[in-house]
N, C-alpha and C. Protein backbone atom coordinates (compact mmCIF):
# COMPACT_ATOMS: atom_id res chain seq x y z
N UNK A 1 6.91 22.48 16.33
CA UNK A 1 7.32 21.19 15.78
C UNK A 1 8.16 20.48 16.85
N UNK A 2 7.95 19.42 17.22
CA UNK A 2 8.80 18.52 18.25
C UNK A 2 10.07 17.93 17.44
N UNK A 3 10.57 16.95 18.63
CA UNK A 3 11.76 17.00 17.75
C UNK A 3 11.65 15.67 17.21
N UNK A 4 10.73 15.15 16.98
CA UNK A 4 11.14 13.98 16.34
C UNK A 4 10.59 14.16 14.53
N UNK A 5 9.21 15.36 14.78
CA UNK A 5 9.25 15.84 13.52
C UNK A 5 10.33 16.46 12.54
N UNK A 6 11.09 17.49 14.07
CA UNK A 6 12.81 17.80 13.15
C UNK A 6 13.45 16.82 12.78
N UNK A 7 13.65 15.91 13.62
CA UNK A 7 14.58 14.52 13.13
C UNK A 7 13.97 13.99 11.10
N UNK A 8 12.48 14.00 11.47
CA UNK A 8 12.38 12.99 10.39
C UNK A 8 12.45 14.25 9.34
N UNK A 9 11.92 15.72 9.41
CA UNK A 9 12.29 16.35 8.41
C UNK A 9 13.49 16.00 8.07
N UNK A 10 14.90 16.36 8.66
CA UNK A 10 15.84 15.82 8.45
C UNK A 10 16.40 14.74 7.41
N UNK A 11 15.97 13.53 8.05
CA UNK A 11 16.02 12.57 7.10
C UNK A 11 15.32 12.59 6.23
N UNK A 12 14.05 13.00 5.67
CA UNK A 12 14.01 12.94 4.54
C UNK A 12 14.26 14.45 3.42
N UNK A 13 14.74 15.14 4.11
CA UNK A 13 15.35 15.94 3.59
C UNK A 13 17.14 15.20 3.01
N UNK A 14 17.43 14.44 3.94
CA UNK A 14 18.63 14.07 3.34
C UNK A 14 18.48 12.86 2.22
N UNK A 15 17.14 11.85 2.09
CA UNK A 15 16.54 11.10 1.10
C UNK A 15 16.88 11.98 0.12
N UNK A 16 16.11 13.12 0.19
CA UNK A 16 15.77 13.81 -1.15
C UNK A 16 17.59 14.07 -2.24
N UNK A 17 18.34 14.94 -0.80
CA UNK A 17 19.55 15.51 -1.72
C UNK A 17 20.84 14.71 -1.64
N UNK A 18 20.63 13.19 -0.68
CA UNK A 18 21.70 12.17 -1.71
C UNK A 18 21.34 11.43 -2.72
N UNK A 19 19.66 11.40 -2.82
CA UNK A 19 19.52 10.86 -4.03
C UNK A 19 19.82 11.52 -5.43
N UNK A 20 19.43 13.25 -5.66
CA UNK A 20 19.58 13.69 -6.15
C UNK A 20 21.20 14.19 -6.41
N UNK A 21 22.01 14.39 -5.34
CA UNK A 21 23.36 14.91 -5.93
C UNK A 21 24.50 13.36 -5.63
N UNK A 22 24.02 12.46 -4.88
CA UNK A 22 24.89 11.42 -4.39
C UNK A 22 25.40 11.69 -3.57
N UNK A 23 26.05 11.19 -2.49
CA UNK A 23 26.50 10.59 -1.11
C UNK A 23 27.80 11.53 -1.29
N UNK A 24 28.86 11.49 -1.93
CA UNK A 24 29.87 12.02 -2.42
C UNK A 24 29.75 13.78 -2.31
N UNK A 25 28.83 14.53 -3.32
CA UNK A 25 28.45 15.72 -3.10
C UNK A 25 27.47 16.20 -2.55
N UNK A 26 27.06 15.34 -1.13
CA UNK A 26 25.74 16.16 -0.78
C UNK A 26 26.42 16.42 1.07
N UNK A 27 25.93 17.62 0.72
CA UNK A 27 26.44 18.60 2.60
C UNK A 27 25.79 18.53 3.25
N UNK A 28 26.20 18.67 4.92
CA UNK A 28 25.00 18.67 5.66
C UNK A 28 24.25 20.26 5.30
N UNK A 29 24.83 21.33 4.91
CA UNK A 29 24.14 22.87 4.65
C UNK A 29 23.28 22.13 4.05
N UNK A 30 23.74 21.32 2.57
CA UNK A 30 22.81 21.31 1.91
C UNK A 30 21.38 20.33 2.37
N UNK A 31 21.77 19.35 3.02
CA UNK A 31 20.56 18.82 4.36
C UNK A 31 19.78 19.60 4.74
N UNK A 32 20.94 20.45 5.90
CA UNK A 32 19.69 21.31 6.14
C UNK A 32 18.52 22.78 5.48
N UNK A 33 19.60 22.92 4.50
CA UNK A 33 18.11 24.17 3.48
C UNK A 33 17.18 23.06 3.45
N UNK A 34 17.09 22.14 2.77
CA UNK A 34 16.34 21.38 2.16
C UNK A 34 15.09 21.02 3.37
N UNK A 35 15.53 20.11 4.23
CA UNK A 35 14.66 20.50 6.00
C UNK A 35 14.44 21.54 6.19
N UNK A 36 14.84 23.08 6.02
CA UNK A 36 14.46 24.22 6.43
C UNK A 36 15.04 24.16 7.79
N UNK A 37 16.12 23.86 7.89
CA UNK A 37 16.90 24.01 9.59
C UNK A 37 18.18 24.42 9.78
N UNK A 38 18.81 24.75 10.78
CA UNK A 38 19.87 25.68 10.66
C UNK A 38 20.94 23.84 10.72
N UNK A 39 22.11 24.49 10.10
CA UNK A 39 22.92 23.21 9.96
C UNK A 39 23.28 22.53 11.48
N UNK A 40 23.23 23.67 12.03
CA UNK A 40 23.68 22.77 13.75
C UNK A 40 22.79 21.98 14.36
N UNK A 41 21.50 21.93 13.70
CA UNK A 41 20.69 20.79 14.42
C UNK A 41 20.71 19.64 13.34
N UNK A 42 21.68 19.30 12.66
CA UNK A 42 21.17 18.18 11.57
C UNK A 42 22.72 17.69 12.49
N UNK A 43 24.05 18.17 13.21
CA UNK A 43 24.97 17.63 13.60
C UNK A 43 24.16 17.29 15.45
N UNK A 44 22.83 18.31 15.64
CA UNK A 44 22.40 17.75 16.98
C UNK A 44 22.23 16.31 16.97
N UNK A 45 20.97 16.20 16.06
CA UNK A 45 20.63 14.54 15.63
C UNK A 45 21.46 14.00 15.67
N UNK A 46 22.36 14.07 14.51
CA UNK A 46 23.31 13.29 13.62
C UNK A 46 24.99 13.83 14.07
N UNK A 47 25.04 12.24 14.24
CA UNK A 47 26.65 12.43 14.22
C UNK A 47 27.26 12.90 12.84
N UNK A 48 26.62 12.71 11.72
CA UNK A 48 27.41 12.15 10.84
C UNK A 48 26.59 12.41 9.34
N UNK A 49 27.06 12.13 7.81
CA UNK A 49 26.70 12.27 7.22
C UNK A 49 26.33 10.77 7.09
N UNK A 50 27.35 10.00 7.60
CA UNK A 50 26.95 8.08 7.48
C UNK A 50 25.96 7.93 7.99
N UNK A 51 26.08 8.53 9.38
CA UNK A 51 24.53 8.48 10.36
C UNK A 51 23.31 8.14 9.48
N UNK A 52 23.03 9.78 8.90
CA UNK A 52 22.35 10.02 8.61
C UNK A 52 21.40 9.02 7.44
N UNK A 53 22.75 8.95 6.41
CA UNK A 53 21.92 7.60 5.08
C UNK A 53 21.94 6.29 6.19
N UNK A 54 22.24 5.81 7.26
CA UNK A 54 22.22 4.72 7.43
C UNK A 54 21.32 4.57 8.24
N UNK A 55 20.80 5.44 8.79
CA UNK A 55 19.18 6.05 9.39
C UNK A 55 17.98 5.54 8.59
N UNK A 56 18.68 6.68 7.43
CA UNK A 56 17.06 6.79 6.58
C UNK A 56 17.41 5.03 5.83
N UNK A 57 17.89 4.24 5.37
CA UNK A 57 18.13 3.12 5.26
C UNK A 57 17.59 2.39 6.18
N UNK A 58 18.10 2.37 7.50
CA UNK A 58 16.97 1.27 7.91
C UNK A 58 15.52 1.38 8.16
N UNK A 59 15.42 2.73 8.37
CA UNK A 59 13.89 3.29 8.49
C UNK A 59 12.90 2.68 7.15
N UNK A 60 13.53 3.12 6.30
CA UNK A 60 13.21 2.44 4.71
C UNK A 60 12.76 0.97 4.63
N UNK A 61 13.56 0.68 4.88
CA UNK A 61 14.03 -0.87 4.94
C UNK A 61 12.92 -1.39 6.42
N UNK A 62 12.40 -1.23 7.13
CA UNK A 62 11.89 -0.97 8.25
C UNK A 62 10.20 -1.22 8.33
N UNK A 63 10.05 -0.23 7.02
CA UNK A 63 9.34 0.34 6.86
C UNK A 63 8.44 -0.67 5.58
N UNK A 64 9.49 -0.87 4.91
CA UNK A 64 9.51 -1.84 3.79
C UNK A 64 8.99 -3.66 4.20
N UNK A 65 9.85 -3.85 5.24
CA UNK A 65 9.34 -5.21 5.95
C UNK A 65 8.01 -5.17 6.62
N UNK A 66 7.62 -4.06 6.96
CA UNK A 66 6.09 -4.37 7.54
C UNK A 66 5.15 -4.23 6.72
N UNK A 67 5.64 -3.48 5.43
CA UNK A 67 4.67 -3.59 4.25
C UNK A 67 4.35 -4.91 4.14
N UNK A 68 5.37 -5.92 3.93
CA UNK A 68 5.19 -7.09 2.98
C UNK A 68 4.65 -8.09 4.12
N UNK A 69 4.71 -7.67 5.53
CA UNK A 69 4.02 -8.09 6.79
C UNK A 69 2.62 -8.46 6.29
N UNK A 70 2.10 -7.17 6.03
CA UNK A 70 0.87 -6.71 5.84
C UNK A 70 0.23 -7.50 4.44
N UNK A 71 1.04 -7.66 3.63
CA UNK A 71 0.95 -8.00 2.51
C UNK A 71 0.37 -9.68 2.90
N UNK A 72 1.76 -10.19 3.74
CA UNK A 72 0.98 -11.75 3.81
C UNK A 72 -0.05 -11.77 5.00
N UNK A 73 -0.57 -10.80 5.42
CA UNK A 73 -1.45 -11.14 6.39
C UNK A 73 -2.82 -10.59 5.85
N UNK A 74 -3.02 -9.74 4.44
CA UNK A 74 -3.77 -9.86 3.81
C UNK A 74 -4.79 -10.56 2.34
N UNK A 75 -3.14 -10.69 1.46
CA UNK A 75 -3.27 -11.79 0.04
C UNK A 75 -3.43 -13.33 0.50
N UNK A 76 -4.20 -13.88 -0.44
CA UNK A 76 -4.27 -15.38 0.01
C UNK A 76 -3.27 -16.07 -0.56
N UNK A 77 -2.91 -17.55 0.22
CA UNK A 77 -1.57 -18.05 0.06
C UNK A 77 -1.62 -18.48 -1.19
N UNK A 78 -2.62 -18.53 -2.02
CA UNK A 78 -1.75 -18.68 -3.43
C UNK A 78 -1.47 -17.95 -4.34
N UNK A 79 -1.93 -16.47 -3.91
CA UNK A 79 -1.70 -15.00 -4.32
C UNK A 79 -0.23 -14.79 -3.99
N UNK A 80 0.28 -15.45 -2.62
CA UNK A 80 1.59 -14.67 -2.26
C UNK A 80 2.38 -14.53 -2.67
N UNK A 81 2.97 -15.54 -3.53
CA UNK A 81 4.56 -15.52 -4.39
C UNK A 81 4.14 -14.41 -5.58
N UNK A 82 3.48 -14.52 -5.79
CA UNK A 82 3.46 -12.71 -6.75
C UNK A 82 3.13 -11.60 -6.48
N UNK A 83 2.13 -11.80 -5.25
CA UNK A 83 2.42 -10.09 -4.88
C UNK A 83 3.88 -10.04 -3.66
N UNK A 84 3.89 -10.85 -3.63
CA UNK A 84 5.69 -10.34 -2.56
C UNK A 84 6.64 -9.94 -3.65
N UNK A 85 6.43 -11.10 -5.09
CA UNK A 85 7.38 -10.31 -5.72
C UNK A 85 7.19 -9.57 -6.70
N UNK A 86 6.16 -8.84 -6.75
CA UNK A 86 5.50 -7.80 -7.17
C UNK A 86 6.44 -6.33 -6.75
N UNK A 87 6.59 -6.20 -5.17
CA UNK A 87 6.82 -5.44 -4.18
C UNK A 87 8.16 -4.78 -5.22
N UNK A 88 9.72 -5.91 -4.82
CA UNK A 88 10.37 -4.98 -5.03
C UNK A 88 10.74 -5.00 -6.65
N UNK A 89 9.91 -5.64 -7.15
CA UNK A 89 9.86 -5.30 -8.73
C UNK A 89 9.22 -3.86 -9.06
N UNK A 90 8.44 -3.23 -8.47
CA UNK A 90 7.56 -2.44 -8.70
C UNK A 90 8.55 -1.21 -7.61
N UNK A 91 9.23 -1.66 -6.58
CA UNK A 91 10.18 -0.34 -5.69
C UNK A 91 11.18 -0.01 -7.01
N UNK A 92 11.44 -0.67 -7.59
CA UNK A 92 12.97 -0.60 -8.71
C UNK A 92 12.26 0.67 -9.73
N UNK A 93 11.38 0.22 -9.74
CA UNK A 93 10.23 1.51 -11.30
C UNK A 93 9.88 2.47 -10.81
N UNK A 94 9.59 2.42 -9.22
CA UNK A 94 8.68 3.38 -8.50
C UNK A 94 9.61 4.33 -7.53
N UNK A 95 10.45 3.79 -7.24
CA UNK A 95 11.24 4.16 -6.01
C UNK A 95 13.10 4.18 -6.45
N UNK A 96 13.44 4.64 -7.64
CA UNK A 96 14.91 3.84 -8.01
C UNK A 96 15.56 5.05 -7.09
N UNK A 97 15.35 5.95 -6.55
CA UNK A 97 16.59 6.63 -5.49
C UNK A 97 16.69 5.86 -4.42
N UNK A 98 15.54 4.79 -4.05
CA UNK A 98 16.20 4.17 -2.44
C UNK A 98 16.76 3.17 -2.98
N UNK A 99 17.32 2.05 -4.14
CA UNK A 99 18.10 1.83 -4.49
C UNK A 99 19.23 1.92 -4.60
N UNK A 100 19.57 3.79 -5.12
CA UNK A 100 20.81 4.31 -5.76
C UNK A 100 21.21 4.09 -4.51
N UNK A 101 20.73 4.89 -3.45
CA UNK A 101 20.82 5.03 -1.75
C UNK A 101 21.52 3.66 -1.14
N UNK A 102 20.87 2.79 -1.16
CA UNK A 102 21.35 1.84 -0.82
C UNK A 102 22.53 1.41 -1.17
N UNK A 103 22.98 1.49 -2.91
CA UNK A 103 24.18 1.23 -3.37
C UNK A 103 25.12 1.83 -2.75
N UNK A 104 25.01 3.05 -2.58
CA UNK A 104 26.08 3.89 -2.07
C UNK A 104 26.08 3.41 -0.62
N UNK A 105 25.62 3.17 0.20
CA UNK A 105 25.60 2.71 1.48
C UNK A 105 26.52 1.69 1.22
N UNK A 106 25.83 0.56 0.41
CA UNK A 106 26.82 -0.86 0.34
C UNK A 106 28.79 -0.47 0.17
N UNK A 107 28.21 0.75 -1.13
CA UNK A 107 29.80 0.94 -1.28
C UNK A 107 30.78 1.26 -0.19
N UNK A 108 30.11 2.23 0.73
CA UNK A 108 30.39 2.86 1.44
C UNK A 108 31.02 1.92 2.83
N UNK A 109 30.24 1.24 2.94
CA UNK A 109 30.35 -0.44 4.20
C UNK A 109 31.58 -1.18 3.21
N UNK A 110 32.07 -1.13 1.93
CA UNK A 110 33.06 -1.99 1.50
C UNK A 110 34.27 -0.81 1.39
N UNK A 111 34.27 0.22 2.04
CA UNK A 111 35.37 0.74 2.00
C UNK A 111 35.60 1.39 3.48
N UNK A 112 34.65 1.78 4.15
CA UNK A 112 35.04 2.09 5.65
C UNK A 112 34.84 1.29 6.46
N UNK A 113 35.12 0.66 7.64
CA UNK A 113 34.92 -0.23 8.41
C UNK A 113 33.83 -0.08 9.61
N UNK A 114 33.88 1.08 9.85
CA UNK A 114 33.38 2.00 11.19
C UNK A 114 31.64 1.39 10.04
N UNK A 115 31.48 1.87 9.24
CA UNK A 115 30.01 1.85 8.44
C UNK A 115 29.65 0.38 7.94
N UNK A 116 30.40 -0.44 7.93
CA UNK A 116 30.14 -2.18 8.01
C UNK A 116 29.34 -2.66 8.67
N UNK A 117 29.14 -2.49 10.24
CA UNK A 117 28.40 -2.85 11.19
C UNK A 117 26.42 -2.58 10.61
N UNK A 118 26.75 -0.95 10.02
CA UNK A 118 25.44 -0.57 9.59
C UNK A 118 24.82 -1.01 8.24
N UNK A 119 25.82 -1.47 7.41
CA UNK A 119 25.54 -1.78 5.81
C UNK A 119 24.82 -3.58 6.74
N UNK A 120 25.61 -4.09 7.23
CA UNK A 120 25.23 -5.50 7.73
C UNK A 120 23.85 -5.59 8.46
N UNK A 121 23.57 -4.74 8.83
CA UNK A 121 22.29 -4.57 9.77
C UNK A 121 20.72 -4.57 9.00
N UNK A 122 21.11 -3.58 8.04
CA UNK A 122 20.65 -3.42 6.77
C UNK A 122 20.12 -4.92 5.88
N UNK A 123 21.16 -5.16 5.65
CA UNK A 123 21.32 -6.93 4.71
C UNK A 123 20.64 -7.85 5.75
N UNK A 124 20.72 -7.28 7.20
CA UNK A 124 19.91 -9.10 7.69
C UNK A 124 18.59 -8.45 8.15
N UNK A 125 18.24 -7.22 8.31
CA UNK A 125 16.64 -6.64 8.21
C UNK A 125 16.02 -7.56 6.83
N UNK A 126 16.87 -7.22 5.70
CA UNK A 126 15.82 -7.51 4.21
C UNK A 126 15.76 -8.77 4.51
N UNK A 127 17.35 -9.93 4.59
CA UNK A 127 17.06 -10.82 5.14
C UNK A 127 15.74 -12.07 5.86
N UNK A 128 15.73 -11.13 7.43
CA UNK A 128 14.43 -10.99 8.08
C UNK A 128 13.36 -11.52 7.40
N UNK A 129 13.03 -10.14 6.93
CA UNK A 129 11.88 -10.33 6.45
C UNK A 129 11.29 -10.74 5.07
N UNK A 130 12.52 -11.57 4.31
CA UNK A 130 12.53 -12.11 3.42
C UNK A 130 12.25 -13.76 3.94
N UNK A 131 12.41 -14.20 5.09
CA UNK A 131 12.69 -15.30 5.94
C UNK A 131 11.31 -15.69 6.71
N UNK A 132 10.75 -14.63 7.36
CA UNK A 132 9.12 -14.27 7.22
C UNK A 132 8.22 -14.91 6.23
N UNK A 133 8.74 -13.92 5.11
CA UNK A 133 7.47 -14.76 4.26
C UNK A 133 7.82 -15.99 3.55
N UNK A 134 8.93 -16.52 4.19
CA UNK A 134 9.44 -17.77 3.17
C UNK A 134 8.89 -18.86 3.64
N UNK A 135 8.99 -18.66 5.55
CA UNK A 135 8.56 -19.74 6.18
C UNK A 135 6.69 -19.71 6.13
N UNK A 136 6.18 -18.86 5.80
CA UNK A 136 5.19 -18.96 5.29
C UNK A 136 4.89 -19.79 3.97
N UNK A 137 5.62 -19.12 2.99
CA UNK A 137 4.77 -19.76 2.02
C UNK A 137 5.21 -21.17 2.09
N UNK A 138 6.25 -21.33 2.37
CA UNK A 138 7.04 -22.54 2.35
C UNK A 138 7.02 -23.41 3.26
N UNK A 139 5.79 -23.65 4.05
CA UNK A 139 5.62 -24.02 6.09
C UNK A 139 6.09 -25.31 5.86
N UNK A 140 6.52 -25.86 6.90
CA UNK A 140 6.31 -27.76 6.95
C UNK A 140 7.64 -28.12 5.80
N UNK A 141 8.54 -27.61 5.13
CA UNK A 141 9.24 -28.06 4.48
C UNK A 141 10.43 -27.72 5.12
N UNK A 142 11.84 -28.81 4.50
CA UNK A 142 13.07 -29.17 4.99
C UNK A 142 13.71 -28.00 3.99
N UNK A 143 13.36 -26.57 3.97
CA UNK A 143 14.95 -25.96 3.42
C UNK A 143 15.47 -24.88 4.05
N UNK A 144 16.77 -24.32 4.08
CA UNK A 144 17.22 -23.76 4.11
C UNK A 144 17.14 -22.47 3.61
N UNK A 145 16.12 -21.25 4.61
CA UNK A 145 15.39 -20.54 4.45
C UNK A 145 16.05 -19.27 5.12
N UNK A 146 16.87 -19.70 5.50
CA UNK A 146 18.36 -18.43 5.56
C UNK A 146 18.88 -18.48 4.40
N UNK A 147 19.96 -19.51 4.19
CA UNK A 147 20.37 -18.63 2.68
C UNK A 147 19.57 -18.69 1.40
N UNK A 148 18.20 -19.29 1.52
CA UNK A 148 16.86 -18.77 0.16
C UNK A 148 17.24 -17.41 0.42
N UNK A 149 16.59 -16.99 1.53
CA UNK A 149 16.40 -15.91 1.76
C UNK A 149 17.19 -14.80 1.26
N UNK A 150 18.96 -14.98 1.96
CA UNK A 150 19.83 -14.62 0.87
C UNK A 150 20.35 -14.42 -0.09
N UNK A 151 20.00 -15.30 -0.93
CA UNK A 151 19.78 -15.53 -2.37
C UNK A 151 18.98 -14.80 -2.55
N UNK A 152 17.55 -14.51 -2.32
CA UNK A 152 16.51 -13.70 -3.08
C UNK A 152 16.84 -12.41 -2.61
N UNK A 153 17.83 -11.65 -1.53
CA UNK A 153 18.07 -10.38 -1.37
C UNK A 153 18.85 -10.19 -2.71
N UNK A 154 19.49 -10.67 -2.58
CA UNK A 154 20.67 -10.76 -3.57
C UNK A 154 20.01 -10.44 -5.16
N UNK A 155 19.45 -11.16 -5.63
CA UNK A 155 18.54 -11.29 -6.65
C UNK A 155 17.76 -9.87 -6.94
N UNK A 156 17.12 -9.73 -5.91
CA UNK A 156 16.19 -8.31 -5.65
C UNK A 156 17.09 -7.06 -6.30
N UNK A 157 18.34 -6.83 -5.57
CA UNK A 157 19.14 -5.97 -5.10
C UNK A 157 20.08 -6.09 -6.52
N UNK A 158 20.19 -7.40 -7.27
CA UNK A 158 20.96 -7.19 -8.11
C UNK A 158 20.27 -7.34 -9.74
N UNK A 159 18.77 -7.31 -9.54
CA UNK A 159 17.84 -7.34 -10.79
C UNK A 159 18.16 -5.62 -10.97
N UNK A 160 17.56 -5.15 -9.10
CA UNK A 160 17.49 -3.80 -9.44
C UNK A 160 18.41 -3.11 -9.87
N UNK A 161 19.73 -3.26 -9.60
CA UNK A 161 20.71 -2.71 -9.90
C UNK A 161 21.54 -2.59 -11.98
N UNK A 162 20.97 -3.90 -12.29
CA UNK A 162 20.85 -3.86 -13.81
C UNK A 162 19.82 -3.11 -14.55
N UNK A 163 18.45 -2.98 -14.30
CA UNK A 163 17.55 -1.98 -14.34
C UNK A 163 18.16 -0.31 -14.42
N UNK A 164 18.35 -0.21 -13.11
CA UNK A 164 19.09 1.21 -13.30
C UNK A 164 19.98 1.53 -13.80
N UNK A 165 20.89 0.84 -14.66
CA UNK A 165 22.18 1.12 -15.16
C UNK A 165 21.78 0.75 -16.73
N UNK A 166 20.51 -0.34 -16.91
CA UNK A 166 19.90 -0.48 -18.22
C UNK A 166 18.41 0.04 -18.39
N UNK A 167 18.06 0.65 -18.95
CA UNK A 167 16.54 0.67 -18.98
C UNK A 167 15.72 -0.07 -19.66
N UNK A 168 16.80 -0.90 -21.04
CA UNK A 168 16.11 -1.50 -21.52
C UNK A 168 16.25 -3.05 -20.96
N UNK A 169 16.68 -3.46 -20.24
CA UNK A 169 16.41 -4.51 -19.27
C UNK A 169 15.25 -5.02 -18.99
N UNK A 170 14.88 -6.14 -19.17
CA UNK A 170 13.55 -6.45 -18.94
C UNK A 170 13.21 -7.55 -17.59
N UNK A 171 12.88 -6.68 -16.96
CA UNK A 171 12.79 -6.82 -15.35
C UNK A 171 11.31 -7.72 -15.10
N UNK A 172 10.25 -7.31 -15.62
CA UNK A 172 9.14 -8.14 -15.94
C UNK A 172 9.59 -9.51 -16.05
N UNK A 173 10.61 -10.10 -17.02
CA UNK A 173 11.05 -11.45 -17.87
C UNK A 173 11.38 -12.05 -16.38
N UNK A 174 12.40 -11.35 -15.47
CA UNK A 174 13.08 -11.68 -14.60
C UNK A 174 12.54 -12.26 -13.47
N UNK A 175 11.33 -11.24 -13.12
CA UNK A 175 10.56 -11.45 -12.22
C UNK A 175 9.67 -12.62 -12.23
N UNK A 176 9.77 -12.99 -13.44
CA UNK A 176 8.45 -14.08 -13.51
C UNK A 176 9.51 -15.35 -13.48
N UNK A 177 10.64 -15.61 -13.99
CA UNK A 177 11.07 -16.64 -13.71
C UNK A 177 11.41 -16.71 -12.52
N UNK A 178 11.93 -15.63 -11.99
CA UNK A 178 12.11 -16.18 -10.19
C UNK A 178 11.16 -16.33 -9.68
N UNK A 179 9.48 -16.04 -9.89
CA UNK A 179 8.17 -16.32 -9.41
C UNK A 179 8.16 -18.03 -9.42
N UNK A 180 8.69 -18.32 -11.08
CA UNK A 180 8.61 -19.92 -11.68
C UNK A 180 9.40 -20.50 -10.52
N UNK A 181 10.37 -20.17 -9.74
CA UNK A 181 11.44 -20.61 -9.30
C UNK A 181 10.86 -20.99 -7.69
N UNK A 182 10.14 -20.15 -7.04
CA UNK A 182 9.80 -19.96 -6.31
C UNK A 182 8.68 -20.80 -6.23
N UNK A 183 7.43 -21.14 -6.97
CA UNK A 183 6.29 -21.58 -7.24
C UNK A 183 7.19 -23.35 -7.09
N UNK A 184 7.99 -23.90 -7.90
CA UNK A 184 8.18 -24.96 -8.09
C UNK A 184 8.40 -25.64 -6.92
N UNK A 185 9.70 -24.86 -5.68
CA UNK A 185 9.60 -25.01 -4.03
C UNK A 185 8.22 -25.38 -3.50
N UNK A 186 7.39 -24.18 -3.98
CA UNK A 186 6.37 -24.78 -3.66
C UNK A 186 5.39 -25.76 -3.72
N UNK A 187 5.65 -26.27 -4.83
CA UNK A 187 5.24 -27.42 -5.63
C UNK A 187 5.55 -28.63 -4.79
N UNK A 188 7.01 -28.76 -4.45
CA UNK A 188 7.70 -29.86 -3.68
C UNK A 188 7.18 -30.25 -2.22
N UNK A 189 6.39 -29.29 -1.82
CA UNK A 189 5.82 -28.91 -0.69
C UNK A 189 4.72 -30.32 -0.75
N UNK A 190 4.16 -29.87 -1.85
CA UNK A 190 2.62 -31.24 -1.93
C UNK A 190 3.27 -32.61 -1.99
């Protein structure tokens, strides 16, 4: 195994056991059983236990923006405003540990300073590529497609976050009015 296969065992070995025990109680031992590696190569990689979630975070996140790449370079433009926000309506149901993950990251950037730099890096990736498909769907128009953009992280990040703390939340309802919201921009366009 090379080492970049150790690396990513790694990280997603550490996906698996901060999602499952949280950021708070999860060890690097317990990192590494989970990778199947002796603990001194998860401190080779990794400085850090921050390192480490703020790794698999942008990788995620990374990983996540070239999806929705792909997404507008395949759906047609009047498909797009619902399958983009399809995406992280459907990560919140499908995926709620890279969520939890993320929360704890955020928390984590509002209480240490040293981990700010990385929580921020994070926020202008989604940003990014929230900004991507805006100036797409949205071409030829006068707005302000930085803070849309911001706004709809925000939105994303804080639909999902009521979801997981409610189940009976109705995230469907949500999604479609910010679709309405989104569609009408576009409207202004003609």
């Amino acid at each position: 195994m090379n080492k970049q296969d150790k690396r990513q065992r790694i990280i997603d070995a550490a996906y698996q056991v901060i999602a499952e025990k949280g950021y708070e109680k999860s060890s690097i031992k317990d990192i590494a059983h989970v990778a199947a590696v002796a603990p001194g190569l998860v401190h080779y990689y990794f400085t850090s236990k921050e390192e480490i979630l703020s790794v698999l975070l942008m990788e995620a996140s990374r990983q996540y923006t070239r999806h929705m790449e792909n997404i507008h370079a395949t759906v047609d433009s009047e498909q797009l405003p619902e399958a983009v926000l399809s995406e992280p309506k459907n990560r919140v149901e499908k995926q709620p540990d890279w969520y939890k993950l993320r929360y704890e990251f955020f928390a984590m950037g509002l209480r240490n300073s040293s981990i700010k730099p990385a929580v921020n890096e994070l926020l202008e990736n989604g940003r990014q590529g929230i900004s991507y498909i805006l100036q797409n769907v949205l071409e030829n128009q006068e707005h302000d497609i930085e803070s849309m953009s911001a706004v709809l992280l925000a939105c994303f990040d804080g639909l999902a976050l009521q979801k997981l703390l409610n189940p009976d939340f109705d995230l469907e309802s949500a999604y479609h009015v910010l679709e309405q919201m989104i569609r009408s921009l576009e409207k202004n366009r003609e």
